[in-house]
Protein backbone atom coordinates (compact mmCIF):
# COMPACT_ATOMS: atom_id res chain seq x y z
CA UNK A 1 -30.05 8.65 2.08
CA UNK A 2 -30.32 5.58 4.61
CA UNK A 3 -27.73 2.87 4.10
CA UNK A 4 -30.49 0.49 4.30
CA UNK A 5 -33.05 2.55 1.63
CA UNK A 6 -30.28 2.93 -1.12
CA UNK A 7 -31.56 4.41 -4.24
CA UNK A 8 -32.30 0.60 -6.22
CA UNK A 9 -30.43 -0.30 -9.15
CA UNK A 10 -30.54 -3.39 -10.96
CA UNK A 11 -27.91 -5.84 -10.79
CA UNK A 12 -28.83 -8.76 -13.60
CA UNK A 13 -27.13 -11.79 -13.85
CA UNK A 14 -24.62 -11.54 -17.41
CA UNK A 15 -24.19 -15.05 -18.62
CA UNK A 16 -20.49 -14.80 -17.99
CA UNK A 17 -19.82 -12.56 -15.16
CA UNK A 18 -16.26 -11.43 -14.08
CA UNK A 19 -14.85 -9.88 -11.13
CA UNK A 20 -11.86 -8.33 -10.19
CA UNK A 21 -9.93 -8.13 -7.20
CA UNK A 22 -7.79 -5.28 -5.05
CA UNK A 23 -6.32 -6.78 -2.23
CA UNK A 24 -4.21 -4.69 0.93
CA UNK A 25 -2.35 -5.85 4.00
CA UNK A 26 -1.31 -8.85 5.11
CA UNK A 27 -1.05 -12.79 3.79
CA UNK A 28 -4.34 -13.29 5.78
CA UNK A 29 -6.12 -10.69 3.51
CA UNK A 30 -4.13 -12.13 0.38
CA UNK A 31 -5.48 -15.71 0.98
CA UNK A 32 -8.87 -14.27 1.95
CA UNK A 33 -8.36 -12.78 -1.61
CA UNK A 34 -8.02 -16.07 -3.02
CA UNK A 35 -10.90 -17.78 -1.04
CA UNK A 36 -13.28 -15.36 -2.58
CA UNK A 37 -11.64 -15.71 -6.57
CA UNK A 38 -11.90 -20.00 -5.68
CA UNK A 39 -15.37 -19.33 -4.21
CA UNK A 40 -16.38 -16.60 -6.96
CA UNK A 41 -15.07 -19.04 -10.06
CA UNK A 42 -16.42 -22.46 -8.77
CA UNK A 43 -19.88 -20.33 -9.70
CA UNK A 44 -19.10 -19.42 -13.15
CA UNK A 45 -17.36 -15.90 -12.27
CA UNK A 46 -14.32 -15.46 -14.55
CA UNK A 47 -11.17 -13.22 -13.04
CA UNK A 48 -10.52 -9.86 -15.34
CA UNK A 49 -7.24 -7.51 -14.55
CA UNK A 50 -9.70 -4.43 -15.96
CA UNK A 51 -11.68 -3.42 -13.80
CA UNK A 52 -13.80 -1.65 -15.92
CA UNK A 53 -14.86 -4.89 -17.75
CA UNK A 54 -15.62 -6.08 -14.43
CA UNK A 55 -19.22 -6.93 -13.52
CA UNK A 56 -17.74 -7.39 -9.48
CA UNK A 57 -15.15 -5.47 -8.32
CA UNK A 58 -13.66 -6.31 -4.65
CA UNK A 59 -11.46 -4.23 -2.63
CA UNK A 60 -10.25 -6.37 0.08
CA UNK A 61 -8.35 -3.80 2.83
CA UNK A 62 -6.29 -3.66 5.85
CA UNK A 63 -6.95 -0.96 8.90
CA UNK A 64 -3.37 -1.69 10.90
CA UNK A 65 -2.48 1.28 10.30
CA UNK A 66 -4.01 4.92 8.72
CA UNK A 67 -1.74 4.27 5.77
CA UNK A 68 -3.50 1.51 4.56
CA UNK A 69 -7.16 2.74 5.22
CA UNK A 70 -5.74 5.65 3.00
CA UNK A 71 -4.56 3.69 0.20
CA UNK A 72 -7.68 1.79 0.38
CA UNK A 73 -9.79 4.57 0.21
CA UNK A 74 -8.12 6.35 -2.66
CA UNK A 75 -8.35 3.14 -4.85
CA UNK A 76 -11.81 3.12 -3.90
CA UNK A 77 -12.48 6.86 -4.93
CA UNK A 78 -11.40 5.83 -8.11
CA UNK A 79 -13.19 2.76 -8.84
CA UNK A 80 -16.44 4.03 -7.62
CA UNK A 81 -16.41 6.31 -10.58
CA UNK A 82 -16.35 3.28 -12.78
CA UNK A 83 -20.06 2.75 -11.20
CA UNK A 84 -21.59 5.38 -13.54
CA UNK A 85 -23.66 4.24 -16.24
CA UNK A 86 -22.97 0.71 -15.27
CA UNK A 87 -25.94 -0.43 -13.24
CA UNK A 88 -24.74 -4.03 -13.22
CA UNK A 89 -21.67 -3.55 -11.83
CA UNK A 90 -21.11 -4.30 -8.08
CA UNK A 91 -18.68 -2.36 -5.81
CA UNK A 92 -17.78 -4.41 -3.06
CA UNK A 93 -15.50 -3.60 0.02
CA UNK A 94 -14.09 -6.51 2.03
CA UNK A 95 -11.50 -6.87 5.02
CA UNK A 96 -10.72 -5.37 8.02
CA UNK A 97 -11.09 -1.97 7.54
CA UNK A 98 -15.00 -2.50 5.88
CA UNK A 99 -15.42 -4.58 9.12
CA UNK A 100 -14.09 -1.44 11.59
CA UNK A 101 -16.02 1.27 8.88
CA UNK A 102 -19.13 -0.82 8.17
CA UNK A 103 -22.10 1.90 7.54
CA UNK A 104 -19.86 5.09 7.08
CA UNK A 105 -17.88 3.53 4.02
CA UNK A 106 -21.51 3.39 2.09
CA UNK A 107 -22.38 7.00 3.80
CA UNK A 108 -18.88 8.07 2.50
CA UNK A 109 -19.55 6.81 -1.12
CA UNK A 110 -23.01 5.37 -1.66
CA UNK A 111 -21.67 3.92 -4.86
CA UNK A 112 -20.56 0.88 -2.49
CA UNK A 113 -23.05 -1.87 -2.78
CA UNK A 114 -21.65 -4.14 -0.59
CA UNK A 115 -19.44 -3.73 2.75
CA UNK A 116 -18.31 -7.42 4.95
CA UNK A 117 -15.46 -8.35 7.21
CA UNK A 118 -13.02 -10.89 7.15
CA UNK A 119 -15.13 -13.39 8.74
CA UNK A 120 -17.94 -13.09 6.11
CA UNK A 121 -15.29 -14.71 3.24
CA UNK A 122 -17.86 -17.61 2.71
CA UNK A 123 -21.05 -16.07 2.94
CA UNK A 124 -19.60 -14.06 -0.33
CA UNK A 125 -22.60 -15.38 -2.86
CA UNK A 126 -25.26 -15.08 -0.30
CA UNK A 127 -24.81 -11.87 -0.08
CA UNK A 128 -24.30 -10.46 -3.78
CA UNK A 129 -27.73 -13.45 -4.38
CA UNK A 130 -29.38 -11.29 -1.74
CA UNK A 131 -27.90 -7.90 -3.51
CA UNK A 132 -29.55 -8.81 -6.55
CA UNK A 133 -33.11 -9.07 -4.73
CA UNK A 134 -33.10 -6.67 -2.53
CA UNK A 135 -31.20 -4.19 -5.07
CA UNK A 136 -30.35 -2.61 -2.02
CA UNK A 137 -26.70 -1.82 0.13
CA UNK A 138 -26.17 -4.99 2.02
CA UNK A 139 -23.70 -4.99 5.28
CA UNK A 140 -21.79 -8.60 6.27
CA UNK A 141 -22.94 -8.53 9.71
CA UNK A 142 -26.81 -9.01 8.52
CA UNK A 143 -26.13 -12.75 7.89
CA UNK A 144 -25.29 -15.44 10.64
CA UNK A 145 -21.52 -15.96 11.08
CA UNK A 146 -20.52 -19.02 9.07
CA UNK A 147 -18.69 -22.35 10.30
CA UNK A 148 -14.60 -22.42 9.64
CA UNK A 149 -14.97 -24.37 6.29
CA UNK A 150 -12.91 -24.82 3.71
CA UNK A 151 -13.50 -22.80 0.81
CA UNK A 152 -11.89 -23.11 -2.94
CA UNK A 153 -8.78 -21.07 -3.54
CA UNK A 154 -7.44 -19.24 -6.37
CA UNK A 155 -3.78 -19.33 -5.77
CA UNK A 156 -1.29 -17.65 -8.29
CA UNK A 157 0.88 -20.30 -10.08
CA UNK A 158 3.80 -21.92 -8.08
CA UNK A 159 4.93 -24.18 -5.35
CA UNK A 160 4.04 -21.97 -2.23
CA UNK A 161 0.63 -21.54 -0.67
CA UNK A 162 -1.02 -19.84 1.89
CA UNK A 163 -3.18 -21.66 4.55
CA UNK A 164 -5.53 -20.61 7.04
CA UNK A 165 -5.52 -22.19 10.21
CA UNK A 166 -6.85 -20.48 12.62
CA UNK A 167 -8.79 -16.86 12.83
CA UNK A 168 -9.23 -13.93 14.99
CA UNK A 169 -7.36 -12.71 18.13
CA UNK A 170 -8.23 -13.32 21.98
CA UNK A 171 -5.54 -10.85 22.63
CA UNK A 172 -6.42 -6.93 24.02
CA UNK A 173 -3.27 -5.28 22.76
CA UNK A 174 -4.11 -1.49 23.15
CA UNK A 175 -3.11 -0.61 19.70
CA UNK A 176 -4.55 -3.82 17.99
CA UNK A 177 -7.63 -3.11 16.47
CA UNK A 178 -7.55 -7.42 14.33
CA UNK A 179 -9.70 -8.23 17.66
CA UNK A 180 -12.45 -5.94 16.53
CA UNK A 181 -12.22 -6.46 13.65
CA UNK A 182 -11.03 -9.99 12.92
CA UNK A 183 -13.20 -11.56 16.17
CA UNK A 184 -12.63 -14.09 18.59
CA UNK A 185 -10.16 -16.79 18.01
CA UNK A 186 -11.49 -19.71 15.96
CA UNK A 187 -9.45 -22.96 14.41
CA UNK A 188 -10.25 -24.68 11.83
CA UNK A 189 -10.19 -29.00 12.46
CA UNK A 190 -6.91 -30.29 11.94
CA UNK A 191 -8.17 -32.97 10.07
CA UNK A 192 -9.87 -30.32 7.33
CA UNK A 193 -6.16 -28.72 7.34
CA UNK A 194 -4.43 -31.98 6.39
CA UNK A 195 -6.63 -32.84 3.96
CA UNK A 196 -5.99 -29.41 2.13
CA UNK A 197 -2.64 -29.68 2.79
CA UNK A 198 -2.32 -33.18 0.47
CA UNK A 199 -4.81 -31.57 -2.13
CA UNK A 200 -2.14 -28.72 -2.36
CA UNK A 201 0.66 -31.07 -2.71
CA UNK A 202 -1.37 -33.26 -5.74
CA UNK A 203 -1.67 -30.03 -7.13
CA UNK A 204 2.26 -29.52 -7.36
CA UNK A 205 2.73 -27.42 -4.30
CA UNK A 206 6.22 -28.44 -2.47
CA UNK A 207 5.15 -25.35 0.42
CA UNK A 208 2.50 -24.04 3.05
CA UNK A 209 2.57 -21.49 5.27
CA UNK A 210 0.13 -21.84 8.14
CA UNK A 211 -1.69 -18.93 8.72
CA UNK A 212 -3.77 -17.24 11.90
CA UNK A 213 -3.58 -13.64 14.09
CA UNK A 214 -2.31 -15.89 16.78
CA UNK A 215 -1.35 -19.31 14.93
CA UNK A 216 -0.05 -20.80 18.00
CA UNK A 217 -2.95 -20.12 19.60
CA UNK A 218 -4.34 -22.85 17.15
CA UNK A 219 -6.56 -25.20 19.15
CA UNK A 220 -7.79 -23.09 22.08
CA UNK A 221 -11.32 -24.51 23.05
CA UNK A 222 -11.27 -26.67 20.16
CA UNK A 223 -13.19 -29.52 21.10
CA UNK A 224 -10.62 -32.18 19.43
CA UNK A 225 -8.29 -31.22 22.10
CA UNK A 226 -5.17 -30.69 19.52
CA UNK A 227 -2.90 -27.83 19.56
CA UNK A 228 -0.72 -26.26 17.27
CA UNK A 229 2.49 -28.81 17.91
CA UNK A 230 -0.10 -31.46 17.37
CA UNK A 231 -0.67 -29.46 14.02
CA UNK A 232 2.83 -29.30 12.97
CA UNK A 233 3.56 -33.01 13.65
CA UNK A 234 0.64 -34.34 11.78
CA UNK A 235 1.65 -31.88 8.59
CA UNK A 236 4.91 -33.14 8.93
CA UNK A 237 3.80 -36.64 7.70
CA UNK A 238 2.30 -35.59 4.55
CA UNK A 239 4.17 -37.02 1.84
CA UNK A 240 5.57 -35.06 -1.11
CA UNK A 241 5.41 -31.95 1.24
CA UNK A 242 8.73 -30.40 1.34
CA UNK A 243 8.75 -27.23 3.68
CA UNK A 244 6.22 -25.71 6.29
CA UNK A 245 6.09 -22.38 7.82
CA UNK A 246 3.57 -20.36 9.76
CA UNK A 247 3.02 -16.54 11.42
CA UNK A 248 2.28 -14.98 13.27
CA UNK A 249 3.09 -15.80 16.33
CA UNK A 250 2.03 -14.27 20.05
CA UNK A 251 4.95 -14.45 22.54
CA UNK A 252 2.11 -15.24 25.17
CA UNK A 253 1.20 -18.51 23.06
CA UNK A 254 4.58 -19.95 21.99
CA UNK A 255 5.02 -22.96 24.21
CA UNK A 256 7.33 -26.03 24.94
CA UNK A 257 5.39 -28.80 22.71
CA UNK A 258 5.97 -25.77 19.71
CA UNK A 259 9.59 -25.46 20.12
CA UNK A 260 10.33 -29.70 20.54
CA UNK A 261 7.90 -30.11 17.69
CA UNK A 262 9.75 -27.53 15.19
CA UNK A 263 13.04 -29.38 16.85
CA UNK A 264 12.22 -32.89 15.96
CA UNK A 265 10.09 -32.16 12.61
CA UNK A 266 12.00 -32.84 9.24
CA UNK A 267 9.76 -30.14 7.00
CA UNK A 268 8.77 -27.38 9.96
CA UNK A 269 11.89 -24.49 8.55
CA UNK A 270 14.08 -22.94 11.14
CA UNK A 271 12.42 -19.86 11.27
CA UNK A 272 10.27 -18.40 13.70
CA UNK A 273 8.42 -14.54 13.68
CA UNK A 274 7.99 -13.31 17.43
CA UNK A 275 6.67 -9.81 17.15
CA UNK A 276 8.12 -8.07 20.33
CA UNK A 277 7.29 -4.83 19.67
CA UNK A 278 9.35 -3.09 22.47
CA UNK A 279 12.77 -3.71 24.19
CA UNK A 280 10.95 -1.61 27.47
CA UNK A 281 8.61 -3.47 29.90
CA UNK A 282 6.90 -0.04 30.65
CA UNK A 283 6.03 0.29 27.14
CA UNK A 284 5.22 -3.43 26.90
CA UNK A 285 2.84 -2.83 29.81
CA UNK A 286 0.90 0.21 28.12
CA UNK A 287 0.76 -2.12 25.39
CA UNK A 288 -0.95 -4.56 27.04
CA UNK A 289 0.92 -7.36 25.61
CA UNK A 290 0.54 -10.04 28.47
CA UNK A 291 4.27 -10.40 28.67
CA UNK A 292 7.56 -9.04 29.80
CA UNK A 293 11.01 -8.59 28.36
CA UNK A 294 12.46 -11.34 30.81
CA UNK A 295 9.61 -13.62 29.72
CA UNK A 296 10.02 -13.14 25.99
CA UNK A 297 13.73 -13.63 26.73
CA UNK A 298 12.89 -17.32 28.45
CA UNK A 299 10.74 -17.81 25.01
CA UNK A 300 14.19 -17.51 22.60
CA UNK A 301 16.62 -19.04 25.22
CA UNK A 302 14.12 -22.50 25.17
CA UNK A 303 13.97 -21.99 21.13
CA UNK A 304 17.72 -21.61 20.53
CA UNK A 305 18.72 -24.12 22.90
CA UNK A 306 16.20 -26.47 20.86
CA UNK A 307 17.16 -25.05 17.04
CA UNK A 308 20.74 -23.54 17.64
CA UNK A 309 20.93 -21.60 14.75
CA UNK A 310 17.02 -20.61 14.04
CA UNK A 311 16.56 -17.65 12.18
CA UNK A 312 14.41 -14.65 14.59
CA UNK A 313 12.18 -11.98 12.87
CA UNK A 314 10.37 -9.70 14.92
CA UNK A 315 7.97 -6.51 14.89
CA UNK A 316 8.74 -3.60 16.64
CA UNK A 317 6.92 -0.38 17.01
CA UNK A 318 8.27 3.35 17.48
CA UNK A 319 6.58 6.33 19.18
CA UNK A 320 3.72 4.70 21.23
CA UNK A 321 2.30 6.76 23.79
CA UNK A 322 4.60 7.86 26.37
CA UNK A 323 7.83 6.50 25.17
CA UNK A 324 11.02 8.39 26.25
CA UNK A 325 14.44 8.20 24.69
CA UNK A 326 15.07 5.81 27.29
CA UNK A 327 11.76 3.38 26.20
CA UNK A 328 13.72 3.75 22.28
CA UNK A 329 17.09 3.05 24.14
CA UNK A 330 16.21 -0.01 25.70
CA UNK A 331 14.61 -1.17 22.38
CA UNK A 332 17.76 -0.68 20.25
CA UNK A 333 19.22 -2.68 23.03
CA UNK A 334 17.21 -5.89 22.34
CA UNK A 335 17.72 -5.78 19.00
CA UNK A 336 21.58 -5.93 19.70
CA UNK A 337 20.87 -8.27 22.39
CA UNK A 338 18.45 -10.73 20.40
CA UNK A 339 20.43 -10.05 16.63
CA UNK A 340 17.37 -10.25 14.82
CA UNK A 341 17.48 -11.93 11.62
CA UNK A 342 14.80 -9.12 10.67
CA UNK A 343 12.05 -6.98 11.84
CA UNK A 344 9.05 -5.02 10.46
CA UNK A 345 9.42 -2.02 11.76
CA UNK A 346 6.47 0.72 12.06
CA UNK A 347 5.70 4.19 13.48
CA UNK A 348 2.48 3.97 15.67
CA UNK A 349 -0.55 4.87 13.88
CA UNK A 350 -3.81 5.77 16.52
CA UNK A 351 -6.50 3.50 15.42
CA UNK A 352 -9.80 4.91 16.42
CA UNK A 353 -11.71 1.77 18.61
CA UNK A 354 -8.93 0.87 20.02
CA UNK A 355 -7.71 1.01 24.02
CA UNK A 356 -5.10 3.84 23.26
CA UNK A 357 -6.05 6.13 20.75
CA UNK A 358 -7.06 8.98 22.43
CA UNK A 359 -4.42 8.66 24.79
CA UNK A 360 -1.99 11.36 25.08
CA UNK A 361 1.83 11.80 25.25
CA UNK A 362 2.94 10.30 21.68
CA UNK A 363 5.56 11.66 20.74
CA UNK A 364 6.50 14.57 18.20
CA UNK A 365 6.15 13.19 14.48
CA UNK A 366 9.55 14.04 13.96
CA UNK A 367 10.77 12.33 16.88
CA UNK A 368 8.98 9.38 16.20
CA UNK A 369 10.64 9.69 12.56
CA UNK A 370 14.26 10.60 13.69
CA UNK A 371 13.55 6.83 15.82
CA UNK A 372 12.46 5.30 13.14
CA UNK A 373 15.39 5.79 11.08
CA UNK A 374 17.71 4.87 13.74
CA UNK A 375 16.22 1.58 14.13
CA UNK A 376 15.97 1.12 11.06
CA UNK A 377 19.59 1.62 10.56
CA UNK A 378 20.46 -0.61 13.44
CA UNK A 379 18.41 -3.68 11.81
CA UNK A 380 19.74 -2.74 7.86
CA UNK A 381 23.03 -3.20 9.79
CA UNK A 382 22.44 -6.06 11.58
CA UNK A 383 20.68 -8.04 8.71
CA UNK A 384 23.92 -7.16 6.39
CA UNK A 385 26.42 -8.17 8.72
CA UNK A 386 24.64 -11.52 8.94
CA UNK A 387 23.89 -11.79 5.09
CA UNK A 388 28.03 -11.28 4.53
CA UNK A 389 28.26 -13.97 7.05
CA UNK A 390 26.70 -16.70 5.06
CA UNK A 391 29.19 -15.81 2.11
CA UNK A 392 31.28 -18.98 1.34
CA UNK A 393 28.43 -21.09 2.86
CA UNK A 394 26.25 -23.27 0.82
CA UNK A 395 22.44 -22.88 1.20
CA UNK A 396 19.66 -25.30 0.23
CA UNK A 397 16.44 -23.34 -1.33
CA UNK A 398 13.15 -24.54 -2.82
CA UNK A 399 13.29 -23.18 -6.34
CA UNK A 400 10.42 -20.42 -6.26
CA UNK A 401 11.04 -18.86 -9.58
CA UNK A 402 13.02 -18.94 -12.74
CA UNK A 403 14.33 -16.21 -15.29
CA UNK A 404 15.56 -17.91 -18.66
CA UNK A 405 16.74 -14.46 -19.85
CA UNK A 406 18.86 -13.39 -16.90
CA UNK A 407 19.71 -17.06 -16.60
CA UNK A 408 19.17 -16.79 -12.58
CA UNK A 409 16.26 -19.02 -10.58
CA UNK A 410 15.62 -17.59 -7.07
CA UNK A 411 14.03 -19.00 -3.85
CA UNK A 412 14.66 -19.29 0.13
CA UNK A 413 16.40 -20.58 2.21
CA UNK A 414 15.32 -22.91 5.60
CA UNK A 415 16.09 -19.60 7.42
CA UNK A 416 13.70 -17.51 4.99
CA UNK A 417 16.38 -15.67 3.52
CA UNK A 418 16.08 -14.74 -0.32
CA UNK A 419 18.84 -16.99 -2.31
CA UNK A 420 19.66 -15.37 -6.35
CA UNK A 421 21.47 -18.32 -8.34
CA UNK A 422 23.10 -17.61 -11.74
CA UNK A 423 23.87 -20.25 -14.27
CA UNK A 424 26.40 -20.69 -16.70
CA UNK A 425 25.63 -21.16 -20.42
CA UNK A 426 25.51 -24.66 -20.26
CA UNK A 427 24.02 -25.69 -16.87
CA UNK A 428 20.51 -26.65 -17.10
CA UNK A 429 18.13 -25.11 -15.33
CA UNK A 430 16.43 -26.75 -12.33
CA UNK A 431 12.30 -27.29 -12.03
CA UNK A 432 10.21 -25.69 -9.83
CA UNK A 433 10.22 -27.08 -6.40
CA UNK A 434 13.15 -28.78 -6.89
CA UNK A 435 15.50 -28.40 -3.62
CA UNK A 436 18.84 -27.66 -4.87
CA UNK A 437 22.18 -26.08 -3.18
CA UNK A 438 23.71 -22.95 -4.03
CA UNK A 439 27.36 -21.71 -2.88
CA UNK A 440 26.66 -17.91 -1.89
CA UNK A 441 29.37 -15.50 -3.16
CA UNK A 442 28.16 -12.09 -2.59
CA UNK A 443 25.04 -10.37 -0.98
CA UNK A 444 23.37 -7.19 -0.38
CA UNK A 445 20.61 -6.12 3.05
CA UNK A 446 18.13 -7.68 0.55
CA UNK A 447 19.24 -11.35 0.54
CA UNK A 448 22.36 -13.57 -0.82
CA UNK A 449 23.57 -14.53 -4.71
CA UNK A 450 25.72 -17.34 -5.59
CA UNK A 451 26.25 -20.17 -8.15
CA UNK A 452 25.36 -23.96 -7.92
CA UNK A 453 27.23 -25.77 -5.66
């Protein structure tokens, strides 16, 4: 069966249609998960947890790595199932990895009625209207790419939100495969950003998190001529907005106005994610990452010499092609060197489309998994020593969540690190958003626990 000459089913319009929502990967696919619940209930749709009651189901996924096309693909072997008998209901696969697949997903399970990247977010209803009509498989790239506005947003309750910035990746990291399947780079006007920015805060929200593949790339070509400092500074006036953060950012694009403008800015945290991926130039050069060790290394001296104590997360990547015990050496090196305050830390996974995946000399699986724990160890270490460090300190966090049972509230510090208060009988507890200060006593790899200070 064609993709295009699908066996027709009807797909009528239920007076109070629901959908339900699977979403894999990163903050960029979580908000894109919200963007289509805000865009899918400003039309009537109403959210269900069962997907079986479900008249839409999306499964939003993530292709970084084969891990998550695997868990994505399971879920969806299971859902599909849920088609039978239930010619209304709509299977829909979203995200990078239905933007990478495309065709073969519906050739893999024709029960999918509906496969779109990223970039098709807002052209959601369009194409389940044009589902309906057609009653026929309908693929995202079929419909004009639509402008960088602002759709509704479905956020889960609280005083922390996700928002996009700025899309895609210019980049041609050999591993990457977010260019192909996340596009060019495109930012959204900063004017558009502020104003969703001050809806957020009427709403009660006290935090953003600015998000893009490159977010200090924000600006590029824009024709308003504003980059991503310009960005911060103009958030930071926003009144009743307490904290902003962003990731993820590209060594390649983290410049001078950046650094003074997180220096000088009351509300941009102390907290910056660089992904390095390697502590070896020749591996950084197979990469393809546009940079060297010695130029990353200018990057952090300009940004601690700016923020003195600014808290350094990174990415870093184990048994790429070619790399020797001495590549892995050098990279436990930098991790000593730089003391990262954390790192994601992954094997390599191949992705097919990409620059390097049929290239040879990776590593043996259990070499790349004997590295892998050693790094791991290294960081765990590292992120301990540093947590017992801040014991007898007192921390300010933004009040993310409260547990009347436990008699503990929870939130972050400037730094990003995870901050457990408990409360004595009497002491009342503090509201959401509120800022308050917390004397840290003990701690674990996982984050610090005190009492109010």
């Amino acid at each position: 069966m064609d993709e295009n000459t699908a066996e027709a089913r009807p797909f009528p319009l239920t007076e109070a249609p629901t959908y339900h929502i699977r979403t894999f990967g990163c903050q960029m696919n979580v908000h894109d998960s919200e963007r289509m619940a805000g865009i899918l209930a400003e039309s009537g749709y109403r959210s269900t947890d069962d997907p079986e009651k479900a008249s839409l189901i999306i499964v939003n996924t993530c292709t970084v790595r084969d891990k998550a096309d695997n868990k994505a693909l399971s879920d969806l072997g299971r859902l599909r199932l849920l088609k039978k008998g239930e010619g209304e209901k709509i299977l829909a696969v979203t995200g990078c990895m239905a933007e990478r697949e495309q065709e073969r997903l519906h050739r893999m399970m024709p029960e999918i009625d509906l496969v779109a990247g990223p970039a098709q977010v807002r052209n959601l209803l369009p194409m389940i209207d044009r589902l309906r009509t057609e009653k026929r498989f309908q693929l995202g790239r079929d419909f004009d790419l639509p402008e960088m506005t602002t759709p509704p947003a479905v956020r889960p309750p609280g005083v922390t939100a996700l928002v996009t910035v700025q899309e895609g990746c210019d980049k041609a990291c050999s591993y990457c495969v977010v260019p192909r399947t996340r596009g060019p780079e495109r930012s959204r006007p900063i004017g558009a950003i502020i104003s969703e920015v001050r809806t957020l805060v009427q709403e009660g929200y006290r935090e953003v998190t600015l998000l893009g593949q490159n977010v200090n790339g924000y600006g590029k070509n824009a024709p308003e001529g504003e980059g991503f400092a310009d960005l911060l500074l103009a958030l930071d006036a926003v009144d009743g907005l307490s904290r902003i953060r962003f990731t993820t950012s590209h060594p390649s694009d983290l410049d001078l106005p950046t650094i003074k403008a997180m220096a000088c800015s009351s509300k941009v945290m102390p907290h910056l994610h660089l992904p390095v991926q390697s502590g070896s130039d020749r591996m950084l050069s197979l990469m393809d990452r546009g940079y060297t060790l010695d130029g990353y290394r200018e990057k952090v001296r300009h940004l601690r010499e700016s923020i003195p104590h600014v808290a350094l997360t990174t990415d870093l990547i184990v048994g790429f092609c070619e790399e020797s015990e001495e590549d892995f050496q050098q990279t436990l090196e930098v991790v000593s060197e730089f003391r990262f305050d954390g790192a994601f830390c992954f094997i390599y996974s191949p992705r097919p489309g990409t620059p390097a995946f049929e290239r040879e000399g990776m590593p043996d699986r259990a070499v790349s998994l004997d590295r892998f724990r050693r790094l791991d160890e290294l960081m765990s270490a590292l992120v301990l020593e540093k947590n017992r460090g801040r014991i007898g300190s007192t921390e300010e966090i933004l009040v993310e969540r409260v547990d009347p049972e436990a008699r503990t509230f929870s939130g972050r510090t400037p730094h990003f690190r995870t901050v457990r208060c408990r409360l004595s009988e009497t002491e009342p507890f503090p509201l959401l958003g509120d800022i308050v200060s917390v004397r840290i006593d003990s701690c674990s790899k996982a984050g610090l626990a005190g009492v109010s200070a």
